[in-house]
Structures are given as C-alpha cells and as structure tokens.
N, C-alpha and C. Protein backbone atom coordinates (compact mmCIF):
# COMPACT_ATOMS: atom_id res chain seq x y z
N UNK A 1 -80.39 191.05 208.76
CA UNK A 1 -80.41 189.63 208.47
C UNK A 1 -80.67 188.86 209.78
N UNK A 2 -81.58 187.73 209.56
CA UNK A 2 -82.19 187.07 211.02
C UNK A 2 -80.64 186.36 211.48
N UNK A 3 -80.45 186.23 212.52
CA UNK A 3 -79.31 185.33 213.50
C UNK A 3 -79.01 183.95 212.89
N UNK A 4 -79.83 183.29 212.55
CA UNK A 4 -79.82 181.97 212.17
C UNK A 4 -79.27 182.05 210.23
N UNK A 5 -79.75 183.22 210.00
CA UNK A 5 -78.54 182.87 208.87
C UNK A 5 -77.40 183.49 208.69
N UNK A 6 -76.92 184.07 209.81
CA UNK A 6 -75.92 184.84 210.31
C UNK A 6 -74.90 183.45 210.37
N UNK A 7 -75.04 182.26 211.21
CA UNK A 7 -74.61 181.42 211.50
C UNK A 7 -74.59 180.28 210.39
N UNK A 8 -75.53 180.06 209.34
CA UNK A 8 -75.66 179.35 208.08
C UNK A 8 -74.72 179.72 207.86
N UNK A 9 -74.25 181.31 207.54
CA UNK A 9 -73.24 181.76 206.12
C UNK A 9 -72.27 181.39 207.01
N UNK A 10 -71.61 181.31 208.18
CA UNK A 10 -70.46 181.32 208.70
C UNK A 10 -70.26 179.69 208.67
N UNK A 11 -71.11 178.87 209.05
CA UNK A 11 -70.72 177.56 208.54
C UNK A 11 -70.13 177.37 207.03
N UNK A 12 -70.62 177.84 206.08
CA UNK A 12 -70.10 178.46 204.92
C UNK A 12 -68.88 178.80 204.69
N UNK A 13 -67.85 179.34 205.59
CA UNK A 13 -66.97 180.16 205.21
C UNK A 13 -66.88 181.62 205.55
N UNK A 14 -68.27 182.29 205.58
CA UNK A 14 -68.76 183.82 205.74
C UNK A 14 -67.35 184.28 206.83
N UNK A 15 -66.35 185.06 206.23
CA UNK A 15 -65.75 185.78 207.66
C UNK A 15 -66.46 187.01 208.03
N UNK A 16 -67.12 187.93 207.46
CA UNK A 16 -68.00 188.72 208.05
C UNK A 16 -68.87 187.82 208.88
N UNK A 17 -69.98 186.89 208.75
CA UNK A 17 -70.49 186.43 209.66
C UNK A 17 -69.59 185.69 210.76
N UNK A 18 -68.44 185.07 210.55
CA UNK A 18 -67.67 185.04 211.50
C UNK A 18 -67.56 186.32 212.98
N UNK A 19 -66.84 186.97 212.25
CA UNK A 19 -66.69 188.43 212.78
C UNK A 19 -67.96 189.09 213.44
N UNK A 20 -69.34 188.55 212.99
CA UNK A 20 -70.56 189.01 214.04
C UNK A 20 -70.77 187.99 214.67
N UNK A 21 -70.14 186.86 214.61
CA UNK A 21 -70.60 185.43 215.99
C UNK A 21 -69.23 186.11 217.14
N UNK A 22 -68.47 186.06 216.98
CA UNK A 22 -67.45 187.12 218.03
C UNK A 22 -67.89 187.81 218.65
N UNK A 23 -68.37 188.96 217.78
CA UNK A 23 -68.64 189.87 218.77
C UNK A 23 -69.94 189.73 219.11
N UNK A 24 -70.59 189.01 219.20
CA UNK A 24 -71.94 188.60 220.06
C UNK A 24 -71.27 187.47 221.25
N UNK A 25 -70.35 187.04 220.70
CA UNK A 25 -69.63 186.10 221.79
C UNK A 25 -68.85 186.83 222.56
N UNK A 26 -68.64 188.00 222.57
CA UNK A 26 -67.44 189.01 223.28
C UNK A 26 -68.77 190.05 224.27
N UNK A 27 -69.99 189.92 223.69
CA UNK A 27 -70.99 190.65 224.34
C UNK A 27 -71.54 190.07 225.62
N UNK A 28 -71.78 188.81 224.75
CA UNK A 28 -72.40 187.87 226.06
C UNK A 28 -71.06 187.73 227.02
N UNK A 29 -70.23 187.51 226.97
CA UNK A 29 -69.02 187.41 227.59
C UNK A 29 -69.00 188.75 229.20
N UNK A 30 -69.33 189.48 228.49
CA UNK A 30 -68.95 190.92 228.72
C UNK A 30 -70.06 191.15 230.03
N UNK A 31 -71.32 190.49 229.30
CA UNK A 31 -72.55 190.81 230.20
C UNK A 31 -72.36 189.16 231.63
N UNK A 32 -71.70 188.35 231.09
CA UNK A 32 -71.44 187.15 231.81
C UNK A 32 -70.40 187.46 233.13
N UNK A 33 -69.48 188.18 232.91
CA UNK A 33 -68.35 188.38 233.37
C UNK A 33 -68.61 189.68 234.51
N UNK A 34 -69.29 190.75 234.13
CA UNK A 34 -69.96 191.75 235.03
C UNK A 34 -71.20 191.77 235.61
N UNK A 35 -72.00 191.79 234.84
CA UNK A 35 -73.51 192.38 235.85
C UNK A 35 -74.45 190.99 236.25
N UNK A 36 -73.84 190.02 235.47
CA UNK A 36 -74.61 188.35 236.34
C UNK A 36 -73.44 187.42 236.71
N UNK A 37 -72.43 188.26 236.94
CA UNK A 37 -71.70 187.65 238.07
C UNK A 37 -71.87 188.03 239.61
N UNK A 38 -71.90 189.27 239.45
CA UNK A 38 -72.01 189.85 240.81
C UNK A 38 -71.03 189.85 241.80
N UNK A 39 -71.19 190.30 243.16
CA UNK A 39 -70.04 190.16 244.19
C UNK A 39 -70.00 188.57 244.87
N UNK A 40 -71.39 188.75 245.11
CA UNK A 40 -71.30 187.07 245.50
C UNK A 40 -70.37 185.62 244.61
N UNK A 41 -70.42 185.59 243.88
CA UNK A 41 -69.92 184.87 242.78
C UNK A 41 -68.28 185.49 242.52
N UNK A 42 -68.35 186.49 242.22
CA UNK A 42 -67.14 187.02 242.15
C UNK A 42 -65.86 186.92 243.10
N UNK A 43 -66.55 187.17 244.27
CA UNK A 43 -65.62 186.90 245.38
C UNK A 43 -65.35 185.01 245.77
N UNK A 44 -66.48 184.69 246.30
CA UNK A 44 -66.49 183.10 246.81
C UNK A 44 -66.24 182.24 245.33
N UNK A 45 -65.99 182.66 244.18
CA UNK A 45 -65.25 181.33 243.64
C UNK A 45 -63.83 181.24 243.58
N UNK A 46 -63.01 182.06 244.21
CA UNK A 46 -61.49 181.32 244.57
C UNK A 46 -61.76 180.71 245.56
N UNK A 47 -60.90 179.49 245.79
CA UNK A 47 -60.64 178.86 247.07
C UNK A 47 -59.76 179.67 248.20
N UNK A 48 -59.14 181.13 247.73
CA UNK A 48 -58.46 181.55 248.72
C UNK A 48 -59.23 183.16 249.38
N UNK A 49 -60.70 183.03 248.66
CA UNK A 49 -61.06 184.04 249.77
C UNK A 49 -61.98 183.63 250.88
N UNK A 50 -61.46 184.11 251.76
CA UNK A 50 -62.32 184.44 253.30
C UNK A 50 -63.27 185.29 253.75
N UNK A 51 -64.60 184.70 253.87
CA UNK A 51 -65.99 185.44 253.97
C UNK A 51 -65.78 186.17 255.08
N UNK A 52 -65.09 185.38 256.40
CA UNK A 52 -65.12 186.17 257.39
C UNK A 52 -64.17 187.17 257.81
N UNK A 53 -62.78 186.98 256.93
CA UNK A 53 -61.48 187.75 256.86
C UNK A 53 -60.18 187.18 256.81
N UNK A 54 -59.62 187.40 257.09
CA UNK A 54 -58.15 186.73 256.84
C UNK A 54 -57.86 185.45 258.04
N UNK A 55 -58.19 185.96 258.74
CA UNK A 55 -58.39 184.72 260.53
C UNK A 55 -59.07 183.95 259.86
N UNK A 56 -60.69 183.96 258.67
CA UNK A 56 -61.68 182.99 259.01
C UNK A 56 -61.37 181.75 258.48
N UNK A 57 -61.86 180.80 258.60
CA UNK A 57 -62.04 179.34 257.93
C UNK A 57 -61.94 179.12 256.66
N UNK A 58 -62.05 178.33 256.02
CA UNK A 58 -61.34 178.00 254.50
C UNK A 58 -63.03 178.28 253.78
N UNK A 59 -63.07 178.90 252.67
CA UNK A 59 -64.33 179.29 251.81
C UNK A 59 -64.65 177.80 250.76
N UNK A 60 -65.67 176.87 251.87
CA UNK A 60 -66.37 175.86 251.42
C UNK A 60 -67.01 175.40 250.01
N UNK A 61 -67.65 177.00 249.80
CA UNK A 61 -68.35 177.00 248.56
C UNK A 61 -68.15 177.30 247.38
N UNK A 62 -66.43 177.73 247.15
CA UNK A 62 -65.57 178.09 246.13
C UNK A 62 -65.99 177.19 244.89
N UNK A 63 -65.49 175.80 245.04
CA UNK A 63 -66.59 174.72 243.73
C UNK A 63 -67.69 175.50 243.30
N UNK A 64 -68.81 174.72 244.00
CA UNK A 64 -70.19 175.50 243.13
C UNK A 64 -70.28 177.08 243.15
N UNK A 65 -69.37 177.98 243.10
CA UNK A 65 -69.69 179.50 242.56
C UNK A 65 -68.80 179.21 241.52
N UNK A 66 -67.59 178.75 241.33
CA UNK A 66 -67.11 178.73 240.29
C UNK A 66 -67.71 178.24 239.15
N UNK A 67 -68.43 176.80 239.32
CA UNK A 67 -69.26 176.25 238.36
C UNK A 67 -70.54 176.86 238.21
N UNK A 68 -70.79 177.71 238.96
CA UNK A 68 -72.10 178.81 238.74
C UNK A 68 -71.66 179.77 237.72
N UNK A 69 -70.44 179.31 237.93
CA UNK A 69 -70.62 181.09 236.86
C UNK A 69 -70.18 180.50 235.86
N UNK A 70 -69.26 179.61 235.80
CA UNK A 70 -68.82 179.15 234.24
C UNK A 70 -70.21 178.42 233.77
N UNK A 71 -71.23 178.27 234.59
CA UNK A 71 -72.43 177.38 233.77
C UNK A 71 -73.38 179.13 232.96
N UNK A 72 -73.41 180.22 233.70
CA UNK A 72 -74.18 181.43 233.44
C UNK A 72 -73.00 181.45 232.05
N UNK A 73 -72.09 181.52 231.64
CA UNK A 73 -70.84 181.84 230.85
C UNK A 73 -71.03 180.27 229.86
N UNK A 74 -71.03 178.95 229.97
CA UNK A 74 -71.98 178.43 229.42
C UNK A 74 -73.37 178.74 228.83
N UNK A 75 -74.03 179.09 229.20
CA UNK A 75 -75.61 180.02 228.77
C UNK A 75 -74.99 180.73 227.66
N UNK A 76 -74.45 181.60 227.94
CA UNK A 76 -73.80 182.82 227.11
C UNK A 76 -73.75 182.26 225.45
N UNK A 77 -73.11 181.32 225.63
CA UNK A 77 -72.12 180.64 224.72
C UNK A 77 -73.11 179.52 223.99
N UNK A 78 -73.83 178.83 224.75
CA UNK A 78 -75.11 178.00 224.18
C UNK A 78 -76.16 179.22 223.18
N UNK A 79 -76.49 180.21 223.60
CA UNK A 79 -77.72 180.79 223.23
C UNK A 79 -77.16 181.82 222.15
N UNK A 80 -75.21 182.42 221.85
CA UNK A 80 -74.75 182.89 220.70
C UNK A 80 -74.80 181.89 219.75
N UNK A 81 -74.27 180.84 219.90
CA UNK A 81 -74.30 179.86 219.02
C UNK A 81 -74.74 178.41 218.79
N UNK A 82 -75.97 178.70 219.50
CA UNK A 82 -76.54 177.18 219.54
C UNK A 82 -76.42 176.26 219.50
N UNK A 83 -75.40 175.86 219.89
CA UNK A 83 -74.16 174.61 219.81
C UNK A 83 -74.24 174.14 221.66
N UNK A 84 -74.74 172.91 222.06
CA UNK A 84 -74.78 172.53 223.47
C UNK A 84 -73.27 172.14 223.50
N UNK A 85 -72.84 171.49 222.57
CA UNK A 85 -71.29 170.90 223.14
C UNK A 85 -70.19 172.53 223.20
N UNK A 86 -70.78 173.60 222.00
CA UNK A 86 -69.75 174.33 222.66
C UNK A 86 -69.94 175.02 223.97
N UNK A 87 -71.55 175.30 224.88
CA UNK A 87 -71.53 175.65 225.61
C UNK A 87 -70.99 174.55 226.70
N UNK A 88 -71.35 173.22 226.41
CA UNK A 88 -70.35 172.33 227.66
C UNK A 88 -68.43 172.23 227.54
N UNK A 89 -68.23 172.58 226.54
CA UNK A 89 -66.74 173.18 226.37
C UNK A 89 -66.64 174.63 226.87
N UNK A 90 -67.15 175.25 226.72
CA UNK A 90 -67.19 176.70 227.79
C UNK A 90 -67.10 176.78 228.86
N UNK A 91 -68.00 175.28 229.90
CA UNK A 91 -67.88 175.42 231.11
C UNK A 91 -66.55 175.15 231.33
N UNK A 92 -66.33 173.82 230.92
CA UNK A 92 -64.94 173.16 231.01
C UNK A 92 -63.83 174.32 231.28
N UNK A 93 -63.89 174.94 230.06
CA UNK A 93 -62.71 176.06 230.22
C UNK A 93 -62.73 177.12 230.53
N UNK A 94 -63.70 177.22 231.08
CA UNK A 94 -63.55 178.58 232.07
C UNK A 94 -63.48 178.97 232.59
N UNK A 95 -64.04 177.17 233.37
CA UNK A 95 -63.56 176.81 234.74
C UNK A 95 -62.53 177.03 235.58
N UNK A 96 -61.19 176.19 233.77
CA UNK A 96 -60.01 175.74 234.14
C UNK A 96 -59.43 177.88 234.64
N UNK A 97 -59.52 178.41 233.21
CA UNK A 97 -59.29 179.81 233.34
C UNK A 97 -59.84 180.51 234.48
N UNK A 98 -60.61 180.41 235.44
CA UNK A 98 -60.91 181.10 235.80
C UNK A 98 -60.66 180.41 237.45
N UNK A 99 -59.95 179.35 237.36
CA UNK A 99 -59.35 178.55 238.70
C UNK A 99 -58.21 178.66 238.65
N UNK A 100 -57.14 178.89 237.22
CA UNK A 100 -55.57 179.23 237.17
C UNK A 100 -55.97 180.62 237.84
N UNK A 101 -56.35 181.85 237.54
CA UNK A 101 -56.32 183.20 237.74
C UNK A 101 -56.13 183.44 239.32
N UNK A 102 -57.47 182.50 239.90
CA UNK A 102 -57.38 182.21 241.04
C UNK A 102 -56.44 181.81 242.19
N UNK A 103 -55.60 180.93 241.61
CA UNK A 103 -54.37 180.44 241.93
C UNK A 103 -53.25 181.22 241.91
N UNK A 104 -53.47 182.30 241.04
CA UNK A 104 -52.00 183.32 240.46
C UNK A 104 -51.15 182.70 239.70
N UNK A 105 -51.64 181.27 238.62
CA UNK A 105 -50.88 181.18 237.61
C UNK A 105 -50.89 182.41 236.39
N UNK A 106 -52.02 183.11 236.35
CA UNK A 106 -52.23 184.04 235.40
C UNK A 106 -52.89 185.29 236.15
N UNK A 107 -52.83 186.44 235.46
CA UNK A 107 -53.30 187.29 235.54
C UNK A 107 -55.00 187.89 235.50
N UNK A 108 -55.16 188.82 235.72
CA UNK A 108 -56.40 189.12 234.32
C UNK A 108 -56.50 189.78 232.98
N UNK A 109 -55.39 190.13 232.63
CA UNK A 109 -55.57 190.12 231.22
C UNK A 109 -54.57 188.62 230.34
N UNK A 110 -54.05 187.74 231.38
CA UNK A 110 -53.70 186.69 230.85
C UNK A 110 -55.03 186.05 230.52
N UNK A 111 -55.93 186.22 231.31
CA UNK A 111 -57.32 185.56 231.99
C UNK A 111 -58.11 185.74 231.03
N UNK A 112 -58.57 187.32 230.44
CA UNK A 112 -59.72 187.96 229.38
C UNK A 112 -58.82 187.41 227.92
N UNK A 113 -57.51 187.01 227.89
CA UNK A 113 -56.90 186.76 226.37
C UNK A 113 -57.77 185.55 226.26
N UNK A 114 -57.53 184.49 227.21
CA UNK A 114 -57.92 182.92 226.92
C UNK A 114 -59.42 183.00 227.03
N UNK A 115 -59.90 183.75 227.42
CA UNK A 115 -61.46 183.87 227.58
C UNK A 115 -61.62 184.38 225.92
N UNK A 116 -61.37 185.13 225.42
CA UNK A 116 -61.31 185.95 223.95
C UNK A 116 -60.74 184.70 222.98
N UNK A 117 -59.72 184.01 222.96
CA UNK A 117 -59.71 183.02 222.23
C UNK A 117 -60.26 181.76 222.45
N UNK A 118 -60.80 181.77 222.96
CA UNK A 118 -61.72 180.26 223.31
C UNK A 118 -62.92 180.70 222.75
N UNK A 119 -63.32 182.00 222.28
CA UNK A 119 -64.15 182.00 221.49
C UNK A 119 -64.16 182.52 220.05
N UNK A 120 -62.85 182.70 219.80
CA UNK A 120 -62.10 182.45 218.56
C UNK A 120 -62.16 181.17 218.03
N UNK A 121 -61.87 180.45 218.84
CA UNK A 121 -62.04 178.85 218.84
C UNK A 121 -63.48 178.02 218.45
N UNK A 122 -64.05 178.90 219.16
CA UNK A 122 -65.75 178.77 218.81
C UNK A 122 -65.90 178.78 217.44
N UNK A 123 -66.04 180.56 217.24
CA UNK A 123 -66.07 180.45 215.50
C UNK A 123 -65.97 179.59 214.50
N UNK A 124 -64.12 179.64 215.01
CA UNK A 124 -63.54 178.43 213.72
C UNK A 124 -64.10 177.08 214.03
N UNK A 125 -64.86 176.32 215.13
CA UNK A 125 -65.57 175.40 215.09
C UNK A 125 -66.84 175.56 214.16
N UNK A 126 -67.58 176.66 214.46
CA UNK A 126 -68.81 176.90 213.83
C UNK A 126 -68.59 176.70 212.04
N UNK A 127 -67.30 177.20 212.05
CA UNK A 127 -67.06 177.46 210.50
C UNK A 127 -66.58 176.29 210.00
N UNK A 128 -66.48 175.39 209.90
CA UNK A 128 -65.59 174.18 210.21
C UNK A 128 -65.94 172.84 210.27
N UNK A 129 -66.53 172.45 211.56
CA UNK A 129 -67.06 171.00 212.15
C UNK A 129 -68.25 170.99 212.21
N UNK A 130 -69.14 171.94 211.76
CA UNK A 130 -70.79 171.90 212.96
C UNK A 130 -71.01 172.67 211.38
C-alpha cells in the first residue's frame, strides 16, 4: 500500500496504520540519532564539552549543533509524516530533550523514552487533529 494512504487510514482511526507511522518514526529516529549525527554533532552540542580538553575554553558552538541536529531530527519527522508543524514541534523538543540529557537532568534511556513518546504523540496527532 502507497505511504500516503498509509497516513489517510490513520487519520481515520487505522491503528495498524498507526503502528506503521511509528515505526517509520522510530526508523528515521534511529537513522537521525546515529549515522547523520556523527561525532561532530554528537560531541559539541552539550555546552559542557571541551574541544580542547578539560583545561580548554567553554564550547561556543554548543547552540547551533544542537539545533543542527534537532533540525536533521526535524527532517526525519517532516518527511514520515508530512506535517511541517509536527516537524517544527520536533525541533522544539528535542531540543529541550536533548539539552536536559546534557545537563544530567536525565539520562539516556530517560532521553530515547521522551524521544519514543513524542512520537507517540505524533501519531495520536495524525489520528486526531490533522
């Protein structure tokens, strides 16, 4: 069945098509989170790592890698479900999630739960409001 009526039936009600907008949202996630994040990105978006080591200067560019990657993690989330406001709600919060982690309010599997229901959240929007 083509994608686009994958997403019809789930506006519908469809919980099977529910259940395949997930896990296309848990894929892109997956591919967002590892192989186009990278080290660069990975490392320089906390504000508490040091490029040059523990002595060096405060890591300047922590902002825009963080918003680099929650915008690639945005993408993700725009192009599963063709929804621009849920991919600009993606950045928003993944931001926030992925600047608590940073901080050591949370973990990373506190981190991958809220990442996993925020696109739980998705769904039941898709199914729902849109």
């Amino acid at each position: 069945m083509p994608y686009p009526q994958i997403l019809e039936q789930l506006a519908q009600g469809d919980f099977t098509s529910g259940l395949v907008v997930f896990f296309a949202l848990m894929i892109a996630h997956a591919l967002c989170d590892h192989p186009l994040q990278g080290d660069f990105l990975a490392l320089n978006k906390s504000r508490h790592y040091r490029p040059g080591g523990s002595g060096a200067g405060s890591n300047i560019i922590w902002p825009y890698c963080l918003t680099v990657h929650a915008l690639i993690h945005a993408g993700g989330v725009w192009v599963v479900t063709q929804r621009p406001l849920l991919a600009l709600i993606e950045l928003v919060l993944h931001w926030i999630i992925d600047a608590l982690k940073a901080e050591g309010v949370t973990n990373i599997h506190i981190d991958q739960l809220l990442h996993a229901l925020c696109k739980v959240g998705y769904v039941i929007a898709l199914a729902y409001c849109f």
